[in-house]
C-alpha atoms as a PDB file:
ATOM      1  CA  UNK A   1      15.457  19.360  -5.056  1.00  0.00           C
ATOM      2  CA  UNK A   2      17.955  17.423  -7.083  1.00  0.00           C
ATOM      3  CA  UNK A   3      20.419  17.589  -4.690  1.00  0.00           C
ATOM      4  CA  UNK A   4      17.716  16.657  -1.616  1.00  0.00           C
ATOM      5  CA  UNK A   5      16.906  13.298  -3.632  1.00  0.00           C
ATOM      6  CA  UNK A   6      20.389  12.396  -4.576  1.00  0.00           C
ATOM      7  CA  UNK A   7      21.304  12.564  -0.782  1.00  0.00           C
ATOM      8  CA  UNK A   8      18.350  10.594   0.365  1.00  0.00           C
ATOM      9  CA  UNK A   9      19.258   7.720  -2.164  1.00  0.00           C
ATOM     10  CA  UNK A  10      22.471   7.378  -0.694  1.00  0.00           C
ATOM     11  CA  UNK A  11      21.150   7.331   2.680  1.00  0.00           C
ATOM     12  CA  UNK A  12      19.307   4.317   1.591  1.00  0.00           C
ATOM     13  CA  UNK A  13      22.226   2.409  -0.564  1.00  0.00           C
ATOM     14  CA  UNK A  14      23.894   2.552   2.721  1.00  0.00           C
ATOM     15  CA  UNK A  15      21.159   0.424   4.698  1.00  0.00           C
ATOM     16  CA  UNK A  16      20.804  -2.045   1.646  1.00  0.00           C
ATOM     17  CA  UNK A  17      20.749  -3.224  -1.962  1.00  0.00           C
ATOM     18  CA  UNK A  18      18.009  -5.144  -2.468  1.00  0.00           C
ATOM     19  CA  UNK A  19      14.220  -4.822  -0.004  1.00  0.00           C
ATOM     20  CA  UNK A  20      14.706  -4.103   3.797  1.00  0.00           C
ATOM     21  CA  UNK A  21      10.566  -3.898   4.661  1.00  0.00           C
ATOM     22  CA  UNK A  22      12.049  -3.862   8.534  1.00  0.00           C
ATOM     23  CA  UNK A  23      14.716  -1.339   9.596  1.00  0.00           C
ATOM     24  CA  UNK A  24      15.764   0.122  13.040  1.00  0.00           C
ATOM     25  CA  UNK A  25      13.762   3.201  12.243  1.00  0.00           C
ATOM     26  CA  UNK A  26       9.405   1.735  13.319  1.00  0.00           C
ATOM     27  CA  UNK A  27       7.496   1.598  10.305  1.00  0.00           C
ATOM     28  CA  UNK A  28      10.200   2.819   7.862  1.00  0.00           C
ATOM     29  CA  UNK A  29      11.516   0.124   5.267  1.00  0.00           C
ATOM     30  CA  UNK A  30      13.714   0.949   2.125  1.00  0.00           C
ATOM     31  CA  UNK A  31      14.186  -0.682  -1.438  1.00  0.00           C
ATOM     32  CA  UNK A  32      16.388  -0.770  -4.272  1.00  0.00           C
ATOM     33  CA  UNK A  33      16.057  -2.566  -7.766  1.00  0.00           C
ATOM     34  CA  UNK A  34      18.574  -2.967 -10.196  1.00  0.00           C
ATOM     35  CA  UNK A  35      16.810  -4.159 -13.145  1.00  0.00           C
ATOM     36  CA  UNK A  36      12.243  -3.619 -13.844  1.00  0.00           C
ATOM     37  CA  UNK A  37       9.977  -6.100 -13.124  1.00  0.00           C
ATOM     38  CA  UNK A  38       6.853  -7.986 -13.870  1.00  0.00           C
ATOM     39  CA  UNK A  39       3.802  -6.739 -12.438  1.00  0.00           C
ATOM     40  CA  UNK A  40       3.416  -8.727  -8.811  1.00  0.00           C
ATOM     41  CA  UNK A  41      -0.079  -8.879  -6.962  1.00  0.00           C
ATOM     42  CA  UNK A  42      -0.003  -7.903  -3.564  1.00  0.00           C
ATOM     43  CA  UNK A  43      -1.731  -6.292  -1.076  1.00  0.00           C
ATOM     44  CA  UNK A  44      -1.019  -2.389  -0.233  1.00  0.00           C
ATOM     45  CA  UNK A  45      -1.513  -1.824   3.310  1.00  0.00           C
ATOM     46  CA  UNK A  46      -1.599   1.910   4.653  1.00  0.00           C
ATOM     47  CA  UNK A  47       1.655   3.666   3.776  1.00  0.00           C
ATOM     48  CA  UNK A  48       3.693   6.407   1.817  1.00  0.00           C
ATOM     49  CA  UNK A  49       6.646   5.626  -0.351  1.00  0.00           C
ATOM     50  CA  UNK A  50       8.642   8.034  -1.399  1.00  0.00           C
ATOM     51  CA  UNK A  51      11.002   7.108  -4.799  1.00  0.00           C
ATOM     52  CA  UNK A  52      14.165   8.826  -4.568  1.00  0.00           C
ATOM     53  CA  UNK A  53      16.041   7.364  -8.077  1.00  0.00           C
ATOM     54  CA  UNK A  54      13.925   5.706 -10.905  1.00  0.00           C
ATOM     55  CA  UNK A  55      10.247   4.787 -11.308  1.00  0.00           C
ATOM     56  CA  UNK A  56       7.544   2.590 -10.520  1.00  0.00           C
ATOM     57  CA  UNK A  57       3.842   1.680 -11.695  1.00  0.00           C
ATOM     58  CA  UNK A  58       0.954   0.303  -9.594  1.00  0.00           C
ATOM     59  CA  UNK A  59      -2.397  -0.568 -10.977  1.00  0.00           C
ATOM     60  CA  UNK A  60      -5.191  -0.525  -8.687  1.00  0.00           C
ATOM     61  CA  UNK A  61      -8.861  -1.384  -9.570  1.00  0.00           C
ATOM     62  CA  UNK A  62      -9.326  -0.031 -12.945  1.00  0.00           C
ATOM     63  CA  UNK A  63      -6.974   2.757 -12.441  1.00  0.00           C
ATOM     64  CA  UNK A  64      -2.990   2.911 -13.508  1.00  0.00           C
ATOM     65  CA  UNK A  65      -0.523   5.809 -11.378  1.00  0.00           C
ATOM     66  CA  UNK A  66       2.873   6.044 -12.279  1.00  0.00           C
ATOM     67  CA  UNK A  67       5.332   7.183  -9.325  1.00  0.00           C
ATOM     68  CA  UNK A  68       8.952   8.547  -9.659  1.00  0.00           C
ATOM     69  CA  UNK A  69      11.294  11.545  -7.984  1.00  0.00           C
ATOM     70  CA  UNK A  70       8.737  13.871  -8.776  1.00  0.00           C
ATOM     71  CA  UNK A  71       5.711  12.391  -7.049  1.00  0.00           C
ATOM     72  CA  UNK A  72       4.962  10.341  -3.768  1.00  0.00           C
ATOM     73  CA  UNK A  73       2.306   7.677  -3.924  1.00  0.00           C
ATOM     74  CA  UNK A  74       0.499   6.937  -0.545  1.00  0.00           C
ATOM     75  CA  UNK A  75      -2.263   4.223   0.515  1.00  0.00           C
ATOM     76  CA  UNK A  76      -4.501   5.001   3.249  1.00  0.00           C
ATOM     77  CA  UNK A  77      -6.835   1.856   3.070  1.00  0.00           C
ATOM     78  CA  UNK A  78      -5.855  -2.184   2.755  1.00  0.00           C
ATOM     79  CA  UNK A  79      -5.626  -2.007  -0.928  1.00  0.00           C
ATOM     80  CA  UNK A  80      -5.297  -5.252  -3.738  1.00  0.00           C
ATOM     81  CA  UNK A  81      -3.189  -3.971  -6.146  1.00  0.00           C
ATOM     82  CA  UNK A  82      -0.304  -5.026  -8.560  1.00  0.00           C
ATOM     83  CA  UNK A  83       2.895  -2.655  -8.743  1.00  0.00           C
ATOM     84  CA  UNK A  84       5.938  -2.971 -11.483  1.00  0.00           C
ATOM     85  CA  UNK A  85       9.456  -1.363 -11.685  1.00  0.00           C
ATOM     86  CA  UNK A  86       9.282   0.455 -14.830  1.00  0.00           C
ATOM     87  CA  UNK A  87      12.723   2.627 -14.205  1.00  0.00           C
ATOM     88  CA  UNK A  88      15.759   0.422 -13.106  1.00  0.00           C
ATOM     89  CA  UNK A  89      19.095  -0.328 -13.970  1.00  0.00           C
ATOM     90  CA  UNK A  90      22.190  -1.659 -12.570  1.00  0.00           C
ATOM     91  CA  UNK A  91      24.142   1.756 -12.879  1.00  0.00           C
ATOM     92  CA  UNK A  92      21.001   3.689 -11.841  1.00  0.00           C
ATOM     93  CA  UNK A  93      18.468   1.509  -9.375  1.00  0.00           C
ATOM     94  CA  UNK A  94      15.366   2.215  -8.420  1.00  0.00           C
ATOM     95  CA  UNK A  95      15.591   3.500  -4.892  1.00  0.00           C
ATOM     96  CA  UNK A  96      12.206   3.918  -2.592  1.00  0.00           C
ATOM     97  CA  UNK A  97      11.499   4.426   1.038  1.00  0.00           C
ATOM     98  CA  UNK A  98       8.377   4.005   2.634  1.00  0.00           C
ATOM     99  CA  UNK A  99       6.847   4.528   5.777  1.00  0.00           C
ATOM    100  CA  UNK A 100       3.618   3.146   7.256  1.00  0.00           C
ATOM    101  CA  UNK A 101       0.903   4.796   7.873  1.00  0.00           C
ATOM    102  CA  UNK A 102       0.303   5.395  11.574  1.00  0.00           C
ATOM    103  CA  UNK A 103      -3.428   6.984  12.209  1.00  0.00           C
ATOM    104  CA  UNK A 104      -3.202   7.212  15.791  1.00  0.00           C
ATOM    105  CA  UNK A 105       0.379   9.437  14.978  1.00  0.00           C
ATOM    106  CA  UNK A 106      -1.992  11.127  12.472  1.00  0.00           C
ATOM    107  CA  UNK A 107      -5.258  11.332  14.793  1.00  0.00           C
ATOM    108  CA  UNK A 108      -3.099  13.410  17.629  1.00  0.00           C
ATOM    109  CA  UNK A 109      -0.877  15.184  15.225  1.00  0.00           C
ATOM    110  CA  UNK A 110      -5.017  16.799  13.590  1.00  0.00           C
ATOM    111  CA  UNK A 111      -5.975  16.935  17.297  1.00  0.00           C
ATOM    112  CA  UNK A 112      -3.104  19.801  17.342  1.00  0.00           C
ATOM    113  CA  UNK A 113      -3.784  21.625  13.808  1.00  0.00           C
ATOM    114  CA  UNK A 114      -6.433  23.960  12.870  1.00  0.00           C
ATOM    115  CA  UNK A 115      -9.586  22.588  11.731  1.00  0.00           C
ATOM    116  CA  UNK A 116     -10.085  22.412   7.986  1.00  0.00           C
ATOM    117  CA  UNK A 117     -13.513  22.886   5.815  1.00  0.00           C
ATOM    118  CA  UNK A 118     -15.798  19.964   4.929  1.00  0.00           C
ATOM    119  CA  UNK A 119     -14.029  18.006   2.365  1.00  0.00           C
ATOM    120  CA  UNK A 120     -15.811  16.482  -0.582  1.00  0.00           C
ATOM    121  CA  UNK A 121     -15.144  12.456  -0.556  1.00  0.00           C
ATOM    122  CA  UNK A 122     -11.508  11.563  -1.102  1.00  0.00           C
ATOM    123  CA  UNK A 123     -10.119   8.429  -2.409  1.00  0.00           C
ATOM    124  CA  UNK A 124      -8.153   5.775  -0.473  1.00  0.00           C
ATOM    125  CA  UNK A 125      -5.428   6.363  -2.704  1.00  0.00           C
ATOM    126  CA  UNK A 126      -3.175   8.450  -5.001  1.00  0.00           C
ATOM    127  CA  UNK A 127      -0.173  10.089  -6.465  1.00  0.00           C
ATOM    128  CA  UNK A 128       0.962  13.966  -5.610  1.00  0.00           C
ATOM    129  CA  UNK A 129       4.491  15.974  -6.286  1.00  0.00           C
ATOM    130  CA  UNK A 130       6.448  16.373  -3.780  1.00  0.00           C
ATOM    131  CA  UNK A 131       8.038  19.871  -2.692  1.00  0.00           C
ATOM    132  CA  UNK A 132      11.410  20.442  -0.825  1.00  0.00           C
ATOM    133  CA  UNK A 133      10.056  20.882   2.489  1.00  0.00           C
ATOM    134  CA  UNK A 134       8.725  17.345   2.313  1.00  0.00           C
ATOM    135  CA  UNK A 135      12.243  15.942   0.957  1.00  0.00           C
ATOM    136  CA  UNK A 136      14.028  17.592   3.747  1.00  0.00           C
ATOM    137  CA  UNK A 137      11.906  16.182   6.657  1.00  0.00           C
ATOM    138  CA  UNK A 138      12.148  12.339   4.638  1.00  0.00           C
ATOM    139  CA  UNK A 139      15.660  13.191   5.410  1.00  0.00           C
ATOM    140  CA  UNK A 140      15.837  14.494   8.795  1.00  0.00           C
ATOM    141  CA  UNK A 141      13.865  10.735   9.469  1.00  0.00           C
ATOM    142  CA  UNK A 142      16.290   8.881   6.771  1.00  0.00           C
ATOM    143  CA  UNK A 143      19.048  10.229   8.614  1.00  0.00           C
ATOM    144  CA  UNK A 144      18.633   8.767  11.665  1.00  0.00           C
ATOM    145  CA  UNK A 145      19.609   5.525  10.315  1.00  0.00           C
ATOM    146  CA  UNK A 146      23.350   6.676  10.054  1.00  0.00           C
ATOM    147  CA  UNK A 147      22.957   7.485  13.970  1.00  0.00           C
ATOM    148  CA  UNK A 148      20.592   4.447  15.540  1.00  0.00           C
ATOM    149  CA  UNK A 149      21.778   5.673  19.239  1.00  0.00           C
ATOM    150  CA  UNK A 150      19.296   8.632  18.309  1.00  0.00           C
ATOM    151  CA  UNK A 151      16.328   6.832  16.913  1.00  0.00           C
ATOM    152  CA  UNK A 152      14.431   6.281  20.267  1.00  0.00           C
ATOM    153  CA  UNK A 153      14.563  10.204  21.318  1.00  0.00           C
ATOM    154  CA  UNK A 154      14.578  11.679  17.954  1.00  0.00           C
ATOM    155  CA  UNK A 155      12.101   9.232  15.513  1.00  0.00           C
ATOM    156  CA  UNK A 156       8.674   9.913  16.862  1.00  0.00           C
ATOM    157  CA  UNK A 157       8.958  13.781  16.358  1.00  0.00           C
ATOM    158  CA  UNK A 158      11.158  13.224  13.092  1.00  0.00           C
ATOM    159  CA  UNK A 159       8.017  11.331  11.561  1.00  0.00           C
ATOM    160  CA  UNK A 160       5.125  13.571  12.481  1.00  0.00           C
ATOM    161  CA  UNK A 161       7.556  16.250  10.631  1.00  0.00           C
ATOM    162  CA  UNK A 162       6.727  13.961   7.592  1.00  0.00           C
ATOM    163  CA  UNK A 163       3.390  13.484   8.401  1.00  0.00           C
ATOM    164  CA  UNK A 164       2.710  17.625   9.087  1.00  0.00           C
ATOM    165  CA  UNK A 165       4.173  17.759   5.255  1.00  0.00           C
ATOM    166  CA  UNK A 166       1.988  15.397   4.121  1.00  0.00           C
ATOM    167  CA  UNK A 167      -1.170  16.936   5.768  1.00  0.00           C
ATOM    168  CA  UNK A 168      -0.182  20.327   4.579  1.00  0.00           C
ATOM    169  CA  UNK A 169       0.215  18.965   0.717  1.00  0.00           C
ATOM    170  CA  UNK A 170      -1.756  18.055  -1.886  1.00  0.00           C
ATOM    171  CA  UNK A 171      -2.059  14.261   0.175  1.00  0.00           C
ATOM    172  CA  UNK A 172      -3.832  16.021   3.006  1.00  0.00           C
ATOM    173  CA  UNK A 173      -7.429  15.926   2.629  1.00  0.00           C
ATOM    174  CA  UNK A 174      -7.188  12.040   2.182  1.00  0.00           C
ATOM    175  CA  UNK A 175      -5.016  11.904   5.374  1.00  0.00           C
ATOM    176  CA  UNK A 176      -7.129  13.737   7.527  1.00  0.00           C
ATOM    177  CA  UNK A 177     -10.294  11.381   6.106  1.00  0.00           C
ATOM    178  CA  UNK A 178      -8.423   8.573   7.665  1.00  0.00           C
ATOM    179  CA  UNK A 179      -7.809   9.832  10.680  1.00  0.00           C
ATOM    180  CA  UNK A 180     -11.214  10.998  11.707  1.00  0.00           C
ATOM    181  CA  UNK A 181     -14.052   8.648  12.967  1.00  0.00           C
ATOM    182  CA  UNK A 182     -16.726  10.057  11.264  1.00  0.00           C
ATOM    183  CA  UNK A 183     -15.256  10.633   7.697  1.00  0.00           C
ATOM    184  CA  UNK A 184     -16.770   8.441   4.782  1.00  0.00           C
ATOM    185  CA  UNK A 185     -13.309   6.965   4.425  1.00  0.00           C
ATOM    186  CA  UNK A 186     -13.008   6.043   7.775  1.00  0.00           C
ATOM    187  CA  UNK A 187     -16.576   4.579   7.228  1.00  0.00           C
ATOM    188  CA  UNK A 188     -15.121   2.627   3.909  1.00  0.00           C
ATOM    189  CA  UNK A 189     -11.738   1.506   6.377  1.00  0.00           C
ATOM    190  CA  UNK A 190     -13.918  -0.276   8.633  1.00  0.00           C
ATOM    191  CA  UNK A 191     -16.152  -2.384   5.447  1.00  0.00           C
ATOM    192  CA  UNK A 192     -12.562  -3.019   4.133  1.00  0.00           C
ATOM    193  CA  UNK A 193     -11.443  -4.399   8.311  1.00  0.00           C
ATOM    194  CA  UNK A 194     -14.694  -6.249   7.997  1.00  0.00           C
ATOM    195  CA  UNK A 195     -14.170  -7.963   4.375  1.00  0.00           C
ATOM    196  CA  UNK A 196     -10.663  -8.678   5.553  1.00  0.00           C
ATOM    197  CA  UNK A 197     -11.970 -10.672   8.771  1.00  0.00           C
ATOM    198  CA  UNK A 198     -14.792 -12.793   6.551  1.00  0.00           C
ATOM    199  CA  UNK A 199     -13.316 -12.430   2.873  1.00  0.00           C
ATOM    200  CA  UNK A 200     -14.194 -16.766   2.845  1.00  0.00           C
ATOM    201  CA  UNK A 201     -18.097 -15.595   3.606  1.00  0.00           C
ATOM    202  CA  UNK A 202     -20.673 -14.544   0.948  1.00  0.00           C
ATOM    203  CA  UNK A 203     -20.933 -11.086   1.103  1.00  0.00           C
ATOM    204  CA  UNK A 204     -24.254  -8.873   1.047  1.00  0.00           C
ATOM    205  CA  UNK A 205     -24.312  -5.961   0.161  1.00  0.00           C
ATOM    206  CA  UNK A 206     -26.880  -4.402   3.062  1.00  0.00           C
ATOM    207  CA  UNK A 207     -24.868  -5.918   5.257  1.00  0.00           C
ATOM    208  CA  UNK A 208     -21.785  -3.939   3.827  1.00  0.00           C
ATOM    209  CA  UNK A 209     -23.540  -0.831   3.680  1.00  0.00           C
ATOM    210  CA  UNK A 210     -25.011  -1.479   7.831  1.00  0.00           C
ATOM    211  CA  UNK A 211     -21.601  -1.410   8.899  1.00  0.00           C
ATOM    212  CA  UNK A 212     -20.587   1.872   6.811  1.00  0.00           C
ATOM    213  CA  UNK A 213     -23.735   3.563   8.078  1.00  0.00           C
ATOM    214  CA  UNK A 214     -24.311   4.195   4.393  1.00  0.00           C
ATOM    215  CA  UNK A 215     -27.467   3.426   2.035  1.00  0.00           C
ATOM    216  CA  UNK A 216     -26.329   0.434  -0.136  1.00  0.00           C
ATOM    217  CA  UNK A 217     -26.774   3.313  -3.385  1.00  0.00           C
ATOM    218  CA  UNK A 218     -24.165   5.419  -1.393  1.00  0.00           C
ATOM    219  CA  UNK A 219     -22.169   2.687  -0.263  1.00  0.00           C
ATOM    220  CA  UNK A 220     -21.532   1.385  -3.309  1.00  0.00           C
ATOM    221  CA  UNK A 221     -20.435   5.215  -4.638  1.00  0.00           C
ATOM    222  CA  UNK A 222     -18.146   6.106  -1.635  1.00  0.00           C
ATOM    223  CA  UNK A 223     -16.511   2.177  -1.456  1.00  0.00           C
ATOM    224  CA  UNK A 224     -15.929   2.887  -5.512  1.00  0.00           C
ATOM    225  CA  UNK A 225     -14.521   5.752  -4.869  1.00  0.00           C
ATOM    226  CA  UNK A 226     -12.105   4.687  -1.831  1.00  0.00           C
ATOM    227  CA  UNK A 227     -10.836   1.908  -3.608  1.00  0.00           C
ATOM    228  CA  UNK A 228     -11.475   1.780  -7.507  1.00  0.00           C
ATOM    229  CA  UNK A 229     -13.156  -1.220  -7.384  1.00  0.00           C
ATOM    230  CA  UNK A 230     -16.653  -2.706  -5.919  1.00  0.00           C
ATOM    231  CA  UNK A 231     -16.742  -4.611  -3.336  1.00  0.00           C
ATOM    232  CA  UNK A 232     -17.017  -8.023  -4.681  1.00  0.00           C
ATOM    233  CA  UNK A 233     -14.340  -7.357  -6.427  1.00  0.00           C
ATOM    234  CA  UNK A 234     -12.081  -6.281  -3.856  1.00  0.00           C
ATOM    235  CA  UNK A 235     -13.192  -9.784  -2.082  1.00  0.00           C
ATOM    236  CA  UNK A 236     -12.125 -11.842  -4.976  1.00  0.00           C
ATOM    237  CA  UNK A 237      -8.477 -10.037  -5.363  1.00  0.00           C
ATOM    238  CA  UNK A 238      -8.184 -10.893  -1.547  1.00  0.00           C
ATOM    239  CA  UNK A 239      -9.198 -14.178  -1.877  1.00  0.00           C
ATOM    240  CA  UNK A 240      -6.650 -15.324  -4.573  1.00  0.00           C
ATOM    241  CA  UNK A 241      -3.955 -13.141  -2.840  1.00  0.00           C
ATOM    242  CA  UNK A 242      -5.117 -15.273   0.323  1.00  0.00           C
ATOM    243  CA  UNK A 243      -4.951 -18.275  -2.230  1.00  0.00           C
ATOM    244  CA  UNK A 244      -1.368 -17.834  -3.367  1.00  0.00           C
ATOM    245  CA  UNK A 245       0.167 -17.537  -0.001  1.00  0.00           C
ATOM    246  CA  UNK A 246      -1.629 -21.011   0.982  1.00  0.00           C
ATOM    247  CA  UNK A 247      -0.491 -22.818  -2.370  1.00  0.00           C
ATOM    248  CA  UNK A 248       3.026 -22.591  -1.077  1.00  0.00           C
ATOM    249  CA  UNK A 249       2.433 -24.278   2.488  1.00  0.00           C
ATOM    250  CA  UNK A 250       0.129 -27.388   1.092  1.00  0.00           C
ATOM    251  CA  UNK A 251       0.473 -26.996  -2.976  1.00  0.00           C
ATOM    252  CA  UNK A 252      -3.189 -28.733  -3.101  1.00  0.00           C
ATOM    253  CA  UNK A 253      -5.639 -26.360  -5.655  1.00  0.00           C
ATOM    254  CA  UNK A 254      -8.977 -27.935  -4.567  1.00  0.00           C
ATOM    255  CA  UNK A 255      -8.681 -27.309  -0.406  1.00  0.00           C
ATOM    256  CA  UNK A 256      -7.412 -24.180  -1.281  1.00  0.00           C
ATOM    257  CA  UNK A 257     -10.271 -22.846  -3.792  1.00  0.00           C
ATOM    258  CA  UNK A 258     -12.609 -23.914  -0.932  1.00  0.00           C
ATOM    259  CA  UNK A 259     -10.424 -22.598   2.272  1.00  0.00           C
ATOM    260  CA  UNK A 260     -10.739 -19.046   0.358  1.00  0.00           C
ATOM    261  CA  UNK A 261     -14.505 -19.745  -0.398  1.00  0.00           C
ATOM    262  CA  UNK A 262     -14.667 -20.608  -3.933  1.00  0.00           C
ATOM    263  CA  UNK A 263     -17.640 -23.197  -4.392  1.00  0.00           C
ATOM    264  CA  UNK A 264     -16.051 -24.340  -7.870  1.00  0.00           C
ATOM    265  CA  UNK A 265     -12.477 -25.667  -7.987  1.00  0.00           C
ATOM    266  CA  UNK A 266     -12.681 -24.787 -11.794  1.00  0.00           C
ATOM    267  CA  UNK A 267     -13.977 -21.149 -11.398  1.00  0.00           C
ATOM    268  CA  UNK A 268     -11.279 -20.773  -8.627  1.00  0.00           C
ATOM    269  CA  UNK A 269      -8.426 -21.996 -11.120  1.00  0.00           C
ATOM    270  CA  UNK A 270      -9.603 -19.789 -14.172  1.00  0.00           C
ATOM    271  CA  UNK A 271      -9.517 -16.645 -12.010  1.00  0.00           C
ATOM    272  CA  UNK A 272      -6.247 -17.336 -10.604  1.00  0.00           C
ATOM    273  CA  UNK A 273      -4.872 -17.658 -13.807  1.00  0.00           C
ATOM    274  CA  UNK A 274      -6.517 -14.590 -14.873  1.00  0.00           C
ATOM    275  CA  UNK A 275      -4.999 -12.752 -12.379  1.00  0.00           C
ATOM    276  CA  UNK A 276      -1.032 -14.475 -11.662  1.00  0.00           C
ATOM    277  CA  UNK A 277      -0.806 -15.656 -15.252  1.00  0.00           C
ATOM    278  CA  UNK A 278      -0.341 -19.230 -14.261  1.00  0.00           C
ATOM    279  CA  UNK A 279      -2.319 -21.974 -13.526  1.00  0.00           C
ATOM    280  CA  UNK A 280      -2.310 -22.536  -9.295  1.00  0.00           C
ATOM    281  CA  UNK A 281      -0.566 -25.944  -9.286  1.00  0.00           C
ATOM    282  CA  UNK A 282       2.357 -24.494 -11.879  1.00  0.00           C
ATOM    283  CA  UNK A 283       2.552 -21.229  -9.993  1.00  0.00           C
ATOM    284  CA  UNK A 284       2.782 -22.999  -6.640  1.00  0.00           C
ATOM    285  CA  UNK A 285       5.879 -25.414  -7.848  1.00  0.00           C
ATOM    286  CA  UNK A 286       7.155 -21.676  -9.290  1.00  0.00           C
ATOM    287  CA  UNK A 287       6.940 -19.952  -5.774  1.00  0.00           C
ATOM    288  CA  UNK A 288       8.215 -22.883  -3.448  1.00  0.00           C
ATOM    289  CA  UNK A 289      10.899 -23.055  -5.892  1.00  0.00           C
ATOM    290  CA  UNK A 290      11.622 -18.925  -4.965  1.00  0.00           C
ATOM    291  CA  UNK A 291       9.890 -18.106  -2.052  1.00  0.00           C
ATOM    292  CA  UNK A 292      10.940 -14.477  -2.905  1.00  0.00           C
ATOM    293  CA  UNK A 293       8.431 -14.509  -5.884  1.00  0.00           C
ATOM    294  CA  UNK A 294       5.904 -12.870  -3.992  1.00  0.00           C
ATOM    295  CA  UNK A 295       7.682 -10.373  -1.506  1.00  0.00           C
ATOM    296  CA  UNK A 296       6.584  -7.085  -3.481  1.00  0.00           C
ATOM    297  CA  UNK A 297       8.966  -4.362  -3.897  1.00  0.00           C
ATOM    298  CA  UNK A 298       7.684  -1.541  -2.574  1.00  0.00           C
END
């Protein structure tokens, strides 16, 4: 397998040396990181990456996953998290690709596989090995990028080959959760959609649980479960990820503690600190100074 990841990271030193989130190939984007990094807040959306050369760490809720050659971390839900290079240097970078998460791709691709058995609850996240058959269809898709004439006839099928390796590994139950209607992660995808939409409002809890279709004692298990978090906390990350992006367009702490729906300009400065490290006014000089700050790595 060695020889399968070595390949793949020069595929991707080819297309760039720093983070390409957009590349010819739809919903693929590469990285590479020369030296590790500070833990940066940001916010996961549906995807797989893949590390080809070095490692990286994500916390998530209260739980930490480490991913590196040997693993492949993938997100099925909108996640708040905070991720960190642990495993780069300027002889040896960190080297990732990633590809987004497509669940109508993954809806029809089910529609043409064997049902499986009832699957207990999975969780909106997580970290698996990865096996050679799953390195050699990354490349088949990697590839492409080396011949972009090609990518219009030969992408879509190239991806549901990494998707079928994914749904037939250790990641699979969780993927086919996602992808189904009726699953209780599906159920927890649409809270998350809603939270998303209203993050500024108040939330209750029955309301929460009305639009899972859950009691609020098995909402809160199943939404704990998806995400590692509750649900009011999953509001407040989004809120002072929401907050952060603001601070750099009008650098004013008090309309932005209340445009996210903090009540207390105070309360809304503590727990931004808490979370960034840095007081809002000092981080927003910090991030208008490098706009890059906050472009996660992924």
């Amino acid at each position: 397998m060695q020889e399968l990841l070595d390949r793949l990271a020069r595929r991707v030193l080819r297309h760039t040396d720093g983070l390409r989130l957009q590349t010819p190939l739809p919903r693929v984007g590469l990285a590479v990181a020369r030296r590790n990094s500070e833990p940066v807040p940001a916010l996961y959306e549906p995807m797989a990456c893949l590390v080809l050369q070095g490692a990286k760490q994500v916390l998530i809720g209260d739980q930490v996953l480490r991913y590196d050659p040997a693993s492949c971390f993938i997100a099925s839900l909108d996640l708040p998290a905070a991720g960190c290079v642990v495993e780069a240097a300027s002889d040896k970078p960190y080297v990732v690709a990633s590809l987004a998460l497509d669940r109508e791709t993954l809806a029809s691709l089910l529609a043409e596989l064997p049902p499986a058995g009832p699957a207990e609850p999975a969780a909106g996240f997580g970290v698996a090995p990865v096996t050679a058959e799953l390195l050699e269809a990354w490349d088949h898709l990697i590839a492409l990028l080396d011949t972009p004439s090609d990518i219009p006839f030969l992408a879509p099928s190239r991806e549901r080959e990494v998707l079928y390796r994914f749904l037939q590994g250790a990641h699979g139950p969780m993927l086919r959760q996602i992808a189904c209607e009726d699953s209780r992660l599906a159920q927890i995808r649409r809270v998350i959609a809603w939270i998303r939409e209203n993050f500024e409002r108040t939330l209750r809890t029955e309301t929460l649980a009305e639009i899972a279709t859950m009691s609020v004692a098995s909402f809160h298990r199943h939404f704990k479960a998806a995400t590692a978090m509750t649900p009011l906390q999953y509001q407040k990350a989004l809120r002072l990820q929401t907050a952060r992006r603001l601070l750099i367009a009008n650098g004013d702490a008090a309309r932005t503690a209340y445009a996210v729906g903090y009540e207390s300009a105070s309360q809304f400065s503590r727990e931004y600190a808490r979370l960034f490290g840095t007081p809002p006014l000092k981080d927003a000089e910090r991030l208008r100074a490098d706009r890059d700050r906050i472009r996660e790595t992924i």
